[in-house]
PDB file of N, CA and C in Angstrom:
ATOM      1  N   UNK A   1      -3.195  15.096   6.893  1.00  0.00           N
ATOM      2  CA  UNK A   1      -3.825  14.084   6.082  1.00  0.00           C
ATOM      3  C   UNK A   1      -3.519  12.732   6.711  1.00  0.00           C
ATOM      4  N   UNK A   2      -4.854  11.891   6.841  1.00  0.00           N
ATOM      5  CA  UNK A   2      -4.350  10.458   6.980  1.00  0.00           C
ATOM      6  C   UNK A   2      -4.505   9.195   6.005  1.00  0.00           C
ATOM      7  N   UNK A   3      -3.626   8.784   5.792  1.00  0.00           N
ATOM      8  CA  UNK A   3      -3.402   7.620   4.977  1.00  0.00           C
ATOM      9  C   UNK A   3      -4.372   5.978   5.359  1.00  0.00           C
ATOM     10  N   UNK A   4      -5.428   5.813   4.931  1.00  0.00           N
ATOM     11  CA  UNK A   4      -5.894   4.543   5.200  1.00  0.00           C
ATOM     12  C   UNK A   4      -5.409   3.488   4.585  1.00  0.00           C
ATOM     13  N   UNK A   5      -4.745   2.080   5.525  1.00  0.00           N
ATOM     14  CA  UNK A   5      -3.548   1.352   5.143  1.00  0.00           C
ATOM     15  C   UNK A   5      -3.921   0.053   6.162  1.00  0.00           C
ATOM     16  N   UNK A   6      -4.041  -0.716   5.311  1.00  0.00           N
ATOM     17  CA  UNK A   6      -4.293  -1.934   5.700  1.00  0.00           C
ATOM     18  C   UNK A   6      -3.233  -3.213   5.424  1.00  0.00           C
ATOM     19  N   UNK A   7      -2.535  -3.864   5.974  1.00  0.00           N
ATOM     20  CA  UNK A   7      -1.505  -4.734   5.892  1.00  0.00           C
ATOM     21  C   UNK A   7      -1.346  -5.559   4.407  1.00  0.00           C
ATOM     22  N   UNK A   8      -3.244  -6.031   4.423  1.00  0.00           N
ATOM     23  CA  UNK A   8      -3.759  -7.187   3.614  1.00  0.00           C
ATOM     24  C   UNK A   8      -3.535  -6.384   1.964  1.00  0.00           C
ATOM     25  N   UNK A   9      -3.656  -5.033   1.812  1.00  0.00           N
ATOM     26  CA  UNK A   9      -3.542  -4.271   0.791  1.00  0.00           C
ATOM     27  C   UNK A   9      -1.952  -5.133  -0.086  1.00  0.00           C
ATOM     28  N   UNK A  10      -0.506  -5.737   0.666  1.00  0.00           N
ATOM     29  CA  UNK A  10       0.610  -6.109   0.356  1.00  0.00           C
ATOM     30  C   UNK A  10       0.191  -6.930  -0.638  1.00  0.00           C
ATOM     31  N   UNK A  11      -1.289  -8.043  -0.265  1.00  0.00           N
ATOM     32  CA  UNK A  11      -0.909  -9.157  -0.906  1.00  0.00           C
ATOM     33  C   UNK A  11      -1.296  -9.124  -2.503  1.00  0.00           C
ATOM     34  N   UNK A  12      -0.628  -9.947  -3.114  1.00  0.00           N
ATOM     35  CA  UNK A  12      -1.169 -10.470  -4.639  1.00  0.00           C
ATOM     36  C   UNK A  12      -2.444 -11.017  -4.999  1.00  0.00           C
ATOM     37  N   UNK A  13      -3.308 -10.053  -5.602  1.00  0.00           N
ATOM     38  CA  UNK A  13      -4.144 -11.282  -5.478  1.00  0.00           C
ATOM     39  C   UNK A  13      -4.857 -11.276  -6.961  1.00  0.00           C
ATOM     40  N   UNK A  14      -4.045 -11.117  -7.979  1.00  0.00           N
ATOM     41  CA  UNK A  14      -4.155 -11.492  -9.117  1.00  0.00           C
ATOM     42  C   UNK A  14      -3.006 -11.456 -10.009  1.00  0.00           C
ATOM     43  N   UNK A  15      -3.174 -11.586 -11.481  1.00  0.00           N
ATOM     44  CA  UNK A  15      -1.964 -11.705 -12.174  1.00  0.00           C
ATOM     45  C   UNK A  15      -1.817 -10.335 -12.986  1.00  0.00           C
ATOM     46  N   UNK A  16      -2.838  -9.739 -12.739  1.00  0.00           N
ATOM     47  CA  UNK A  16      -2.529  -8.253 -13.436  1.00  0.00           C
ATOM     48  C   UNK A  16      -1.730  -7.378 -13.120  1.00  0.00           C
ATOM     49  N   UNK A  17      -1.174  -7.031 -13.964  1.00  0.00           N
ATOM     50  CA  UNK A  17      -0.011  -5.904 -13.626  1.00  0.00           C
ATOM     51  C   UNK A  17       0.014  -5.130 -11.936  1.00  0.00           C
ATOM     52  N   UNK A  18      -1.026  -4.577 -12.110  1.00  0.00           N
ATOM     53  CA  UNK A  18      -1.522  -3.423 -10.926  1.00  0.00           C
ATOM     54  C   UNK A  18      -1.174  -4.420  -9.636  1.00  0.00           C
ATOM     55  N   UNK A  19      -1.560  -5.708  -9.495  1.00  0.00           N
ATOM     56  CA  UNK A  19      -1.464  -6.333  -8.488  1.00  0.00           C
ATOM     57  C   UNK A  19      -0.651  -7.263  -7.932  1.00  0.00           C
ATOM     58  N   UNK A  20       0.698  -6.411  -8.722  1.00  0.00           N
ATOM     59  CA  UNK A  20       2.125  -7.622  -8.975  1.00  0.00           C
ATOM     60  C   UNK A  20       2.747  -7.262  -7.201  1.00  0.00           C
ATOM     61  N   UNK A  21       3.384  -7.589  -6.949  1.00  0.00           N
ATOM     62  CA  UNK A  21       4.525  -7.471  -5.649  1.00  0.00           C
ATOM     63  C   UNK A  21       4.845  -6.474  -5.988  1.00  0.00           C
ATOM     64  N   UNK A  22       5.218  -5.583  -4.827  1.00  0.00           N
ATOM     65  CA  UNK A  22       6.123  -4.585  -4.674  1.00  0.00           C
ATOM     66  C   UNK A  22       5.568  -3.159  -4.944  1.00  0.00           C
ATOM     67  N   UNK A  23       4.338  -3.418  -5.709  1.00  0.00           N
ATOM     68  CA  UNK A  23       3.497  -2.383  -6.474  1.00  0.00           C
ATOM     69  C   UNK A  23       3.150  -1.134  -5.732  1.00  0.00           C
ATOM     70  N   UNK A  24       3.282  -1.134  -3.776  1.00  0.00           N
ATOM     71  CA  UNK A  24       2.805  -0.398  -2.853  1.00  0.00           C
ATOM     72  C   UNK A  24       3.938   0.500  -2.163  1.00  0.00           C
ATOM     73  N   UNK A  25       5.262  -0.413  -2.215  1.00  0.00           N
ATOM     74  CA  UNK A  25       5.989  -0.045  -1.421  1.00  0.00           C
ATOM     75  C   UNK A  25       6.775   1.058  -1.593  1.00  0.00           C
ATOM     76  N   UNK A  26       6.867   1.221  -3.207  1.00  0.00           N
ATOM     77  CA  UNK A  26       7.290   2.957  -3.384  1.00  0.00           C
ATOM     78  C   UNK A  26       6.246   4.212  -2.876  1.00  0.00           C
ATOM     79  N   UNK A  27       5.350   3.765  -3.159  1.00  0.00           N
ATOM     80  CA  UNK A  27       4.359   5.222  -2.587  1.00  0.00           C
ATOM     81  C   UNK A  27       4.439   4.896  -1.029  1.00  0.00           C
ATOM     82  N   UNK A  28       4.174   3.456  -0.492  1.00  0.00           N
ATOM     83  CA  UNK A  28       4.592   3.719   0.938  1.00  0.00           C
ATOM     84  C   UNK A  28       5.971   5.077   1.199  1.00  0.00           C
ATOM     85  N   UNK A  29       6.587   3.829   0.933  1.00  0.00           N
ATOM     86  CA  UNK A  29       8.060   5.338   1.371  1.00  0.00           C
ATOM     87  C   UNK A  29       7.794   7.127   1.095  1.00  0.00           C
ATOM     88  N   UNK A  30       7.298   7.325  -0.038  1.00  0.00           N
ATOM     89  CA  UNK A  30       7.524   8.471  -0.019  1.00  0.00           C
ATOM     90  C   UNK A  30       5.668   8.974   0.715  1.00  0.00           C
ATOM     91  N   UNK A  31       4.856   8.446   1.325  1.00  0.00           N
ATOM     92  CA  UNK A  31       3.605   8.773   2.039  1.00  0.00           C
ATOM     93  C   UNK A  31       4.214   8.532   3.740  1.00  0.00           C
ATOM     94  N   UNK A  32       5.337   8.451   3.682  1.00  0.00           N
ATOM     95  CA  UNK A  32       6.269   8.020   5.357  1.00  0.00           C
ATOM     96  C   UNK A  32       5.974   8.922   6.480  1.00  0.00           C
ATOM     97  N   UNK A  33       5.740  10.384   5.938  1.00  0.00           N
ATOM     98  CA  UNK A  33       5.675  11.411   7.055  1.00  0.00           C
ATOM     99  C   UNK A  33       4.175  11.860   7.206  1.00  0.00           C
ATOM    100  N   UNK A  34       3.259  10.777   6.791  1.00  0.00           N
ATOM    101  CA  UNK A  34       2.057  10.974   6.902  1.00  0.00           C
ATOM    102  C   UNK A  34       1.556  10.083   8.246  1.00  0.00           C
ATOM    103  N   UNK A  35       0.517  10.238   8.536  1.00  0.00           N
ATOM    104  CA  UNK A  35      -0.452   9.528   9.634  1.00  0.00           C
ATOM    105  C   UNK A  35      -0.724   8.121   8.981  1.00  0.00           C
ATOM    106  N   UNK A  36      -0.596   7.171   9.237  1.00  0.00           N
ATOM    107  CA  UNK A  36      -1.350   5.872   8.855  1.00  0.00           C
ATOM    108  C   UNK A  36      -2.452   5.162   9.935  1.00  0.00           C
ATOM    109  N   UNK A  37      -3.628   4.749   8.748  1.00  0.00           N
ATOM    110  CA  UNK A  37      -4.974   4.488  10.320  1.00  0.00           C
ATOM    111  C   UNK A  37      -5.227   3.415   9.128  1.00  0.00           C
ATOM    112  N   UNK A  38      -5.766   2.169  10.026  1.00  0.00           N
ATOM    113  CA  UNK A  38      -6.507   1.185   9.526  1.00  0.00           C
ATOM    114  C   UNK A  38      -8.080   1.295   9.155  1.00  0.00           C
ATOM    115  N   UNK A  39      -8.260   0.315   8.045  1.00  0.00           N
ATOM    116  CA  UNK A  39      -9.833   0.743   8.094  1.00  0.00           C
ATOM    117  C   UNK A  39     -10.070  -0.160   8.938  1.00  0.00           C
TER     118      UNK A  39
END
């Protein structure tokens, strides 16, 4: 399986919950032993 992952995905770009900081970086870690490809 490959993971499509784009840098710009990190940023904030509203005030809603879903789109607070940090919101990515747990599923990053545990998606770690996967393939990552840019769109």
């Amino acid at each position: 399986m490959k993971i499509v992952f784009h840098e710009k995905y990190l940023e904030t770009y509203s005030s809603d919950p879903a789109a607070a900081p940090g919101r990515i970086e747990s599923i990053l870690r545990e998606l770690g032993g996967y393939e990552f490809v840019e769109p």
